[in-house]
PDB file of N, CA and C in Angstrom:
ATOM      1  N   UNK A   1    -124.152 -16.558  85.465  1.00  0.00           N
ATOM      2  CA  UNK A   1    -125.080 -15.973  84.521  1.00  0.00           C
ATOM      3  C   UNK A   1    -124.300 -15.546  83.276  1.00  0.00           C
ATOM      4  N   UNK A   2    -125.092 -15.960  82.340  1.00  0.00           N
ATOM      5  CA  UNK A   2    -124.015 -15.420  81.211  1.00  0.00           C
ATOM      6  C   UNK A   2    -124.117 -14.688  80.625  1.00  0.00           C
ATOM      7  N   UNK A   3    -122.989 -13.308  79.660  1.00  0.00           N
ATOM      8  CA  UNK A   3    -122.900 -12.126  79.916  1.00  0.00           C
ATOM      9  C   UNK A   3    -122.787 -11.791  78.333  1.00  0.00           C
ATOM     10  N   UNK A   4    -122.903 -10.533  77.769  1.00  0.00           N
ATOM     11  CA  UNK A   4    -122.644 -10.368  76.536  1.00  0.00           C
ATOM     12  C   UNK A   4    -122.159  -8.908  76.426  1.00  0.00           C
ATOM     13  N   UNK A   5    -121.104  -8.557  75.868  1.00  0.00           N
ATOM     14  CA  UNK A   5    -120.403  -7.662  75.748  1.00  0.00           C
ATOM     15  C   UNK A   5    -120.131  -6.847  74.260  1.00  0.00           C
ATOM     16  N   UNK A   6    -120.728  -6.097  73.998  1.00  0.00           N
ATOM     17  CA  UNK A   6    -120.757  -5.540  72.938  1.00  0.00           C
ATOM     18  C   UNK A   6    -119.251  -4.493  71.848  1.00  0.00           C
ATOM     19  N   UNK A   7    -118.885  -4.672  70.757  1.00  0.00           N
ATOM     20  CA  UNK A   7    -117.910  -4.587  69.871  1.00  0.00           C
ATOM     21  C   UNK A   7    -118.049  -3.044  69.933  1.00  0.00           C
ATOM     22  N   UNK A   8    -117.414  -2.460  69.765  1.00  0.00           N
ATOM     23  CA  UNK A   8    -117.163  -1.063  69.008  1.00  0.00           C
ATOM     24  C   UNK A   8    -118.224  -0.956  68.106  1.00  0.00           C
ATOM     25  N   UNK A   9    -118.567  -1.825  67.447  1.00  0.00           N
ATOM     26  CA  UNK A   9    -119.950  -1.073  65.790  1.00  0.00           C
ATOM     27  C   UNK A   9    -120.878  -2.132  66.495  1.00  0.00           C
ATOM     28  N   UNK A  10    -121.365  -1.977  68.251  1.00  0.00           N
ATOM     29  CA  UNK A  10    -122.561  -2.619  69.217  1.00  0.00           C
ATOM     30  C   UNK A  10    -122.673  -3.445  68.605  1.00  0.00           C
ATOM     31  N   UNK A  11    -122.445  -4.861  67.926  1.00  0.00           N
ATOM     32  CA  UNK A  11    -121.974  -6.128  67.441  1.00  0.00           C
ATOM     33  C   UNK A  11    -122.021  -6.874  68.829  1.00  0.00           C
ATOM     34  N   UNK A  12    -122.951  -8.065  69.244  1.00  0.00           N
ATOM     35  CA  UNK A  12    -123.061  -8.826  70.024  1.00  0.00           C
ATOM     36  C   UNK A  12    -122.519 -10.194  69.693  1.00  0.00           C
ATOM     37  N   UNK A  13    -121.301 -11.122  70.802  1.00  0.00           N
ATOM     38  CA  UNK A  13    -121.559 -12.521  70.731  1.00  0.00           C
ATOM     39  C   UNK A  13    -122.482 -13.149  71.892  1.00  0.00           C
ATOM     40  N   UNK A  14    -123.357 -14.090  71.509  1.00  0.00           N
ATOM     41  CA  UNK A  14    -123.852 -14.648  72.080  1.00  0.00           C
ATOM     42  C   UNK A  14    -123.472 -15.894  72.920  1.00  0.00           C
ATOM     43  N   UNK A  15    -123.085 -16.328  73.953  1.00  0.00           N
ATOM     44  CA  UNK A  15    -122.966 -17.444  74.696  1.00  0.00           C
ATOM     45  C   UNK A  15    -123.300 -18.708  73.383  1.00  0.00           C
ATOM     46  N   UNK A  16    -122.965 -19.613  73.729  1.00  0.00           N
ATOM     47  CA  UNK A  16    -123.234 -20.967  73.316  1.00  0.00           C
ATOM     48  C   UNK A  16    -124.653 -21.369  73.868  1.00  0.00           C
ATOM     49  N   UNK A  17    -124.319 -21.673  75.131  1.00  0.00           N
ATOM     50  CA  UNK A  17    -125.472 -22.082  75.859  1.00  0.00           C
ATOM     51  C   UNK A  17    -127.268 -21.088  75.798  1.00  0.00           C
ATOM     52  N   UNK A  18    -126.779 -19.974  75.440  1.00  0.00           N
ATOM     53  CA  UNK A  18    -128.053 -18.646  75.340  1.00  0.00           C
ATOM     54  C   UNK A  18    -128.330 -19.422  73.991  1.00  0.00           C
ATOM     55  N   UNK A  19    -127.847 -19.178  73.092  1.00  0.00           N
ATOM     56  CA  UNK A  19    -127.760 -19.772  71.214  1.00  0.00           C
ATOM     57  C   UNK A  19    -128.498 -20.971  71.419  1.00  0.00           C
ATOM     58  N   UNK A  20    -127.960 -22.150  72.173  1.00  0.00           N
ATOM     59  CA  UNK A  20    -128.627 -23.407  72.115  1.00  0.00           C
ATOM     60  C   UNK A  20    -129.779 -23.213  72.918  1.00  0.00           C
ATOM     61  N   UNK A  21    -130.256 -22.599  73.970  1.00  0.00           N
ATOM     62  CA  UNK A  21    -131.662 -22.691  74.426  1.00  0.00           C
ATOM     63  C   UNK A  21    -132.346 -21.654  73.934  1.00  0.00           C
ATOM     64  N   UNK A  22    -132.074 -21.005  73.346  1.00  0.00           N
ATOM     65  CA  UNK A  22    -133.381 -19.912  72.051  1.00  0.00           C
ATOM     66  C   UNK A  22    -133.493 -20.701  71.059  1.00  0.00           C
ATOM     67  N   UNK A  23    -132.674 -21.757  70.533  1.00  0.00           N
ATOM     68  CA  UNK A  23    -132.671 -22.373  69.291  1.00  0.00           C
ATOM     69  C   UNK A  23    -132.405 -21.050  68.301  1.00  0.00           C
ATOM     70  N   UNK A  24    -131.092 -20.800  68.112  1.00  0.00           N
ATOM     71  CA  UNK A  24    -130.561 -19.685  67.270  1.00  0.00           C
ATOM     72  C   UNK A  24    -129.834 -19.890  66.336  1.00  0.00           C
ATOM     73  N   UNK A  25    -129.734 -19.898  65.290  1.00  0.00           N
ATOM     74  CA  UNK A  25    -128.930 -20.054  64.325  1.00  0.00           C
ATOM     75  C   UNK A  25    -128.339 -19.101  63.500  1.00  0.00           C
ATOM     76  N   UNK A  26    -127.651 -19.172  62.638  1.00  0.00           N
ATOM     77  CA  UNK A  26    -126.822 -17.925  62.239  1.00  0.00           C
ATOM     78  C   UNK A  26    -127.502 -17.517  61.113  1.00  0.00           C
ATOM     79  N   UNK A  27    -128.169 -16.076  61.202  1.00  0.00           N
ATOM     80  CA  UNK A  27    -129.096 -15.009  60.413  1.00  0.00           C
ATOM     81  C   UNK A  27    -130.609 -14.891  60.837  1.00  0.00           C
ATOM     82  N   UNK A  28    -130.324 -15.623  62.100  1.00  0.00           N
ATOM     83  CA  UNK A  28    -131.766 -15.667  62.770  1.00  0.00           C
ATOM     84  C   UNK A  28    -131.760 -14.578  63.538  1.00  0.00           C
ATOM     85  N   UNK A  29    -133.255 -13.943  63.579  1.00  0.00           N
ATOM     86  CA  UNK A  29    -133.534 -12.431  64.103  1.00  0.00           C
ATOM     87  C   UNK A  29    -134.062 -12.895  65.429  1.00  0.00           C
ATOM     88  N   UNK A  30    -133.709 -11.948  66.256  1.00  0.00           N
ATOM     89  CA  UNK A  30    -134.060 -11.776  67.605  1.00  0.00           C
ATOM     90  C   UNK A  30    -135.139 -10.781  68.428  1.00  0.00           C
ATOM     91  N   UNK A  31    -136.470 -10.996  68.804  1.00  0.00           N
ATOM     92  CA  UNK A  31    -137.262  -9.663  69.113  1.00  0.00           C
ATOM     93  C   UNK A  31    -136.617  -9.599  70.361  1.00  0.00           C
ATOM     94  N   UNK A  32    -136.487  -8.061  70.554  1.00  0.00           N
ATOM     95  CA  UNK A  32    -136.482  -7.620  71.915  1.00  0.00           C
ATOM     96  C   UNK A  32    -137.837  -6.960  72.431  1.00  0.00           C
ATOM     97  N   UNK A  33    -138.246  -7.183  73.609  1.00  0.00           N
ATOM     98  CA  UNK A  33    -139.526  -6.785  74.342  1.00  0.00           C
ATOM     99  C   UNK A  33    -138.972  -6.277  75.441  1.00  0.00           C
ATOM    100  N   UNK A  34    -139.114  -4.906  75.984  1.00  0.00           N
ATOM    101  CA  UNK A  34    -139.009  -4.212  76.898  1.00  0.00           C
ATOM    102  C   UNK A  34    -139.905  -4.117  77.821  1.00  0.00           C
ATOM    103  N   UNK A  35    -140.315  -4.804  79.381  1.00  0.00           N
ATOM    104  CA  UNK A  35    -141.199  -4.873  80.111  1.00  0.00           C
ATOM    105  C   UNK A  35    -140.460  -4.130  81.550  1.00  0.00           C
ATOM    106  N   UNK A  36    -141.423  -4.412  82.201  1.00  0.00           N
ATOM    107  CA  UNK A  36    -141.201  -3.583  83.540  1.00  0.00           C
ATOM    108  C   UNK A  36    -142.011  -4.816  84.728  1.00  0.00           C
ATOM    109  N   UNK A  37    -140.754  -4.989  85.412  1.00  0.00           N
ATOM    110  CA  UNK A  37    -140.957  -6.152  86.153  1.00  0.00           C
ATOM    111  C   UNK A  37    -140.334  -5.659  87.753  1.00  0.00           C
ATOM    112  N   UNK A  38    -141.225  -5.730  88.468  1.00  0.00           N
ATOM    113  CA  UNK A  38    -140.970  -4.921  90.019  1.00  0.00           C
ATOM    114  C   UNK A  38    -140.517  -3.967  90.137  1.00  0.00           C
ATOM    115  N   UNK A  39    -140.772  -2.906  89.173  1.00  0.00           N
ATOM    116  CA  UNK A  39    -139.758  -1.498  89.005  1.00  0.00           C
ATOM    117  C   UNK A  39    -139.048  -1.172  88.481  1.00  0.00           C
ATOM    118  N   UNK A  40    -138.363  -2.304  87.788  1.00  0.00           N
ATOM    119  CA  UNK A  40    -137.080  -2.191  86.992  1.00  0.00           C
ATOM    120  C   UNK A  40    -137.583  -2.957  85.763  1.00  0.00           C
ATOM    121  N   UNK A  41    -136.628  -1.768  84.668  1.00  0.00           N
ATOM    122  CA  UNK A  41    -137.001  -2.457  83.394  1.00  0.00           C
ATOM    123  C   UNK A  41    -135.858  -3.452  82.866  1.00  0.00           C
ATOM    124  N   UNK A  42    -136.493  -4.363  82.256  1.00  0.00           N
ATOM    125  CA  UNK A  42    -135.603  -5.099  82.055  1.00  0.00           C
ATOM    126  C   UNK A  42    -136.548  -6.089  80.421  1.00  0.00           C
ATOM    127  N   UNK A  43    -135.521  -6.702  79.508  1.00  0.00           N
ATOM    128  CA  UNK A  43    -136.115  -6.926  77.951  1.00  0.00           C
ATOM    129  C   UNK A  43    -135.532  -7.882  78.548  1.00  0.00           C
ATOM    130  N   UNK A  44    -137.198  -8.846  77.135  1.00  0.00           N
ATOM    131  CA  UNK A  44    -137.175 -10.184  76.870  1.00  0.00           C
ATOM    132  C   UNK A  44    -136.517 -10.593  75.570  1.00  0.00           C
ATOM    133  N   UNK A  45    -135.776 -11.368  75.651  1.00  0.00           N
ATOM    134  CA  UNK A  45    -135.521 -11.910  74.233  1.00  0.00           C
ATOM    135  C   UNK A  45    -136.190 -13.111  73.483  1.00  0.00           C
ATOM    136  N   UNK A  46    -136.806 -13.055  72.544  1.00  0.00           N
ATOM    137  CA  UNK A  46    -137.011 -13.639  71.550  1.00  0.00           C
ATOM    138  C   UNK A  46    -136.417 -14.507  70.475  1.00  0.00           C
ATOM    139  N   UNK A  47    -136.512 -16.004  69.491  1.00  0.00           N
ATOM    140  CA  UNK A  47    -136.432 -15.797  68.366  1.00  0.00           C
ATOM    141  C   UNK A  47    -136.820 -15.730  67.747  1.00  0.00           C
ATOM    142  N   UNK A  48    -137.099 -14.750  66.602  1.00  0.00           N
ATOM    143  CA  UNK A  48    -138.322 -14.639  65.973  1.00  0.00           C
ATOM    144  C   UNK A  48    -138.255 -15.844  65.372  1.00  0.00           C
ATOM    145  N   UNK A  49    -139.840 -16.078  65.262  1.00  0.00           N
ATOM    146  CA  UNK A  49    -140.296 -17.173  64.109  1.00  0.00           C
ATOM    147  C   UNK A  49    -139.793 -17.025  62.947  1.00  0.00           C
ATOM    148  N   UNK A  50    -139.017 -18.748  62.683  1.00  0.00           N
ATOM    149  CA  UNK A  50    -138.777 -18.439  61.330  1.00  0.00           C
ATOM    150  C   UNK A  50    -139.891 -18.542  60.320  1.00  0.00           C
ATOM    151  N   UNK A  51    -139.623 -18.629  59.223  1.00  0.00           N
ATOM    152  CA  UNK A  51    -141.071 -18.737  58.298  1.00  0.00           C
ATOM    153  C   UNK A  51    -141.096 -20.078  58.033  1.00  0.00           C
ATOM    154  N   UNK A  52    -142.325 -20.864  57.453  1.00  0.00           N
ATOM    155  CA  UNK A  52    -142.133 -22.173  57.526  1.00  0.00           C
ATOM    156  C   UNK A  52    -141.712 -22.248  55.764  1.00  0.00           C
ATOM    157  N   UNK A  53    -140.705 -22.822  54.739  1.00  0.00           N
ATOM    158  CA  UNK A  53    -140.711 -22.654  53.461  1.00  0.00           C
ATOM    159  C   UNK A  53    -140.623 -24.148  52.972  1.00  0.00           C
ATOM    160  N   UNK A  54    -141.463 -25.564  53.160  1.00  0.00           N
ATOM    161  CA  UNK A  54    -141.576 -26.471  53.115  1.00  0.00           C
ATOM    162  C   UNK A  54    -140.904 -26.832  51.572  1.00  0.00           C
ATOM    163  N   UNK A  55    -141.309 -25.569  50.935  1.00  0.00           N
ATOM    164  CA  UNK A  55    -141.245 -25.695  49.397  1.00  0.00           C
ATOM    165  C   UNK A  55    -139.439 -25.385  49.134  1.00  0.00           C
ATOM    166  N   UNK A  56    -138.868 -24.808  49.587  1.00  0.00           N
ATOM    167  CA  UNK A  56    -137.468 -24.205  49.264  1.00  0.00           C
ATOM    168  C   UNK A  56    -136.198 -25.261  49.277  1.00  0.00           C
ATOM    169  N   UNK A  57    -136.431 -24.933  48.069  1.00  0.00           N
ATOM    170  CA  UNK A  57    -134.524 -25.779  47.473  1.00  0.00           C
ATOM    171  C   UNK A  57    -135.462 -27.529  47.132  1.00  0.00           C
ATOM    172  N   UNK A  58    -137.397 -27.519  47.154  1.00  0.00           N
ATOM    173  CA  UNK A  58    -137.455 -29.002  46.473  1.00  0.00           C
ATOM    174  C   UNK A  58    -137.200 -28.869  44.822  1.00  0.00           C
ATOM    175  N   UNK A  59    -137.147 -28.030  44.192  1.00  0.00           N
ATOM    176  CA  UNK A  59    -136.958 -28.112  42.651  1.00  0.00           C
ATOM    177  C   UNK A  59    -134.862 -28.673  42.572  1.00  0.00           C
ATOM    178  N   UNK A  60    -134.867 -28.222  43.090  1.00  0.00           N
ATOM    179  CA  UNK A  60    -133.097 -28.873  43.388  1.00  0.00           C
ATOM    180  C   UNK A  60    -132.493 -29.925  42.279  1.00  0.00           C
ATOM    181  N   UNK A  61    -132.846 -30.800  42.916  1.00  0.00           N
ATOM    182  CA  UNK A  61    -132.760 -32.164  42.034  1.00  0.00           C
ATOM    183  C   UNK A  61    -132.895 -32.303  40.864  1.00  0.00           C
ATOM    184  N   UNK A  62    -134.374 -31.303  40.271  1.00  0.00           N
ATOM    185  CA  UNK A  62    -134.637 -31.119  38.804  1.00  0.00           C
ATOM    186  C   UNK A  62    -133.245 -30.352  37.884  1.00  0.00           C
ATOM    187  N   UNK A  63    -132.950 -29.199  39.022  1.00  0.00           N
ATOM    188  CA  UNK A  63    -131.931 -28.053  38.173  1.00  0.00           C
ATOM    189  C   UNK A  63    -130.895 -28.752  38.245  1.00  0.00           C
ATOM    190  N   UNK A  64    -130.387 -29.710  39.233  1.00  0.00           N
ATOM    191  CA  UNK A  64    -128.774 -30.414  39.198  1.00  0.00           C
ATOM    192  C   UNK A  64    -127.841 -30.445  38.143  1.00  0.00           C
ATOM    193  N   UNK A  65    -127.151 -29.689  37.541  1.00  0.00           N
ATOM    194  CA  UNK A  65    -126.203 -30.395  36.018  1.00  0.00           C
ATOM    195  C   UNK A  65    -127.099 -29.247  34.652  1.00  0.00           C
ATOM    196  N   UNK A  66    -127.909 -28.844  35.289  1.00  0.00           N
ATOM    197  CA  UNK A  66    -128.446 -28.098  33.934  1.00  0.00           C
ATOM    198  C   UNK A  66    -128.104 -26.515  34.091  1.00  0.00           C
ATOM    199  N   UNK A  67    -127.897 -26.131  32.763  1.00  0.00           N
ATOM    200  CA  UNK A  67    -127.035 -24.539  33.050  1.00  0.00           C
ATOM    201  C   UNK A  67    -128.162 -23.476  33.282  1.00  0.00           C
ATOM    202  N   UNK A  68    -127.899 -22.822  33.878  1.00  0.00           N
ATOM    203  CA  UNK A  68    -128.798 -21.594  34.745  1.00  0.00           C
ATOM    204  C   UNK A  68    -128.673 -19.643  34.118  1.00  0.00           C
ATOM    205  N   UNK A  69    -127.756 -19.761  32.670  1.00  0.00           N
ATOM    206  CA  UNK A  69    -127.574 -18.697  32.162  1.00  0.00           C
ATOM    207  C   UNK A  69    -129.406 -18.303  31.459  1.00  0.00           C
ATOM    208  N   UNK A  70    -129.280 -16.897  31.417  1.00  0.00           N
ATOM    209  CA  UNK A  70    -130.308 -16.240  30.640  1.00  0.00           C
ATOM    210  C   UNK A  70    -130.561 -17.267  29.415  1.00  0.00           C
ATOM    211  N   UNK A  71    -129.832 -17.080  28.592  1.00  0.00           N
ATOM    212  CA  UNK A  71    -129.603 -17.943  27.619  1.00  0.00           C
ATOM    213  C   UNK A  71    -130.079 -18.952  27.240  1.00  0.00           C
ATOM    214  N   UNK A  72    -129.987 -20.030  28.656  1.00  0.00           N
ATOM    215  CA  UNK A  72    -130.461 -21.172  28.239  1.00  0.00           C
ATOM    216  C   UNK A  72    -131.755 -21.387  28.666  1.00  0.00           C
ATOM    217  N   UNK A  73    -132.574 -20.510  29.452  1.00  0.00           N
ATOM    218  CA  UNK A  73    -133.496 -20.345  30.145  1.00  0.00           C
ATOM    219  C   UNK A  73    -134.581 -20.218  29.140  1.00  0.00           C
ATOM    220  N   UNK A  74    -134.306 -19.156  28.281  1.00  0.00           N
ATOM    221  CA  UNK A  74    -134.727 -18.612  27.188  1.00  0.00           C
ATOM    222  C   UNK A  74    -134.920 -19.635  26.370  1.00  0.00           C
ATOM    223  N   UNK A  75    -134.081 -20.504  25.901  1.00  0.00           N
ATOM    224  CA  UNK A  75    -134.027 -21.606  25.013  1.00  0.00           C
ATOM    225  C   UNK A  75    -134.991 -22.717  25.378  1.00  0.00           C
ATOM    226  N   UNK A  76    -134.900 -23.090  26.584  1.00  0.00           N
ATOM    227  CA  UNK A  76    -135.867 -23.805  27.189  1.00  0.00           C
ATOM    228  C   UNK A  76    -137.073 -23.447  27.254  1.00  0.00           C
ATOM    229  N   UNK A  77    -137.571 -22.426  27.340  1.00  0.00           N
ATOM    230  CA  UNK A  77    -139.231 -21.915  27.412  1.00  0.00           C
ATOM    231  C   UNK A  77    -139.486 -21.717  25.531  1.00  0.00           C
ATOM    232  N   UNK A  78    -138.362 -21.555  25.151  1.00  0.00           N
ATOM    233  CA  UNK A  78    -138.765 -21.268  23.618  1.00  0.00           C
ATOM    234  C   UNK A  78    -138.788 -22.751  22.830  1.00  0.00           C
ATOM    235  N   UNK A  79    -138.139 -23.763  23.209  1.00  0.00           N
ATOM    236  CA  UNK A  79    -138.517 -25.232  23.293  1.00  0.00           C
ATOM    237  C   UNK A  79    -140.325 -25.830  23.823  1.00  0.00           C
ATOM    238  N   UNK A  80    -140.029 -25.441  24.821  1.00  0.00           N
ATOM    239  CA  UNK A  80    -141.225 -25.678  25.572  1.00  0.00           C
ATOM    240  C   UNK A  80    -142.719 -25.093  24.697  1.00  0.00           C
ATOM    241  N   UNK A  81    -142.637 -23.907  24.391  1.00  0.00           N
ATOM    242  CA  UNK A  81    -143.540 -23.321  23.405  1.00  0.00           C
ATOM    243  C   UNK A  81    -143.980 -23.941  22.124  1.00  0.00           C
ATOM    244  N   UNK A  82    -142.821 -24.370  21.370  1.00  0.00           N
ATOM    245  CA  UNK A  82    -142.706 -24.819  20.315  1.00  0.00           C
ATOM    246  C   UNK A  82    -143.706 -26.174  20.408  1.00  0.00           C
ATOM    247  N   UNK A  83    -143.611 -27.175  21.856  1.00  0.00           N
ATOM    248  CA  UNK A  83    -143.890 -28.325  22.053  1.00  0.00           C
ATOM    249  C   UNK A  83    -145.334 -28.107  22.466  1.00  0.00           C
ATOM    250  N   UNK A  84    -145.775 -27.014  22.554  1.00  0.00           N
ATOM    251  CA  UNK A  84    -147.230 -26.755  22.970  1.00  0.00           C
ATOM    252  C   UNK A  84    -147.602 -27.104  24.739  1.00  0.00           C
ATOM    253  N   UNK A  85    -146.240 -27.211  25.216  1.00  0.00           N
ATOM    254  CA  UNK A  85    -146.261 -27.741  26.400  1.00  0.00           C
ATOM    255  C   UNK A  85    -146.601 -26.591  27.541  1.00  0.00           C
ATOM    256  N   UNK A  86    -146.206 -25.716  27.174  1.00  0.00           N
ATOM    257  CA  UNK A  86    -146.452 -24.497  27.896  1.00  0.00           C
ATOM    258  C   UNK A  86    -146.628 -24.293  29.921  1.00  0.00           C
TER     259      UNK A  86
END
């Protein structure tokens, strides 16, 4: 059975094998559920759902090579204005 042993600042590692059958990845949150099962309590672990973000990192490709300062941001919407493009 595999075991987890907690750090000085209660810092957990997780098994490999626990990680690969929760499907866990690194910054993924974990619910704990505290039940009571023949007398003894004992918690379920969870991973929480991640969120679904279908949309995240597709503009990517557009920003590639183009500069990301205030500056030019500014310049670009004040372009854009000018062009009635809005």
């Amino acid at each position: 059975m595999p075991t987890i042993k907690l750090s000085s600042k209660r810092q957990a590692t997780f098994p490999r094998s626990v990680c690969e059958e929760l499907d866990l990845r690194q910054g993924d949150a974990i619910e704990l559920e505290p039940r009571e099962i023949d007398g003894e309590r004992v918690w379920v672990l969870r991973r929480h759902e991640r969120p679904e973000t279908p949309w995240f990192g597709s503009l990517r490709r557009y920003a590639q090579g183009k500069p990301h300062s205030m500056a030019a941001i500014r310049k670009s919407i004040g372009e854009a204005r000018e062009d009635g493009t809005r």
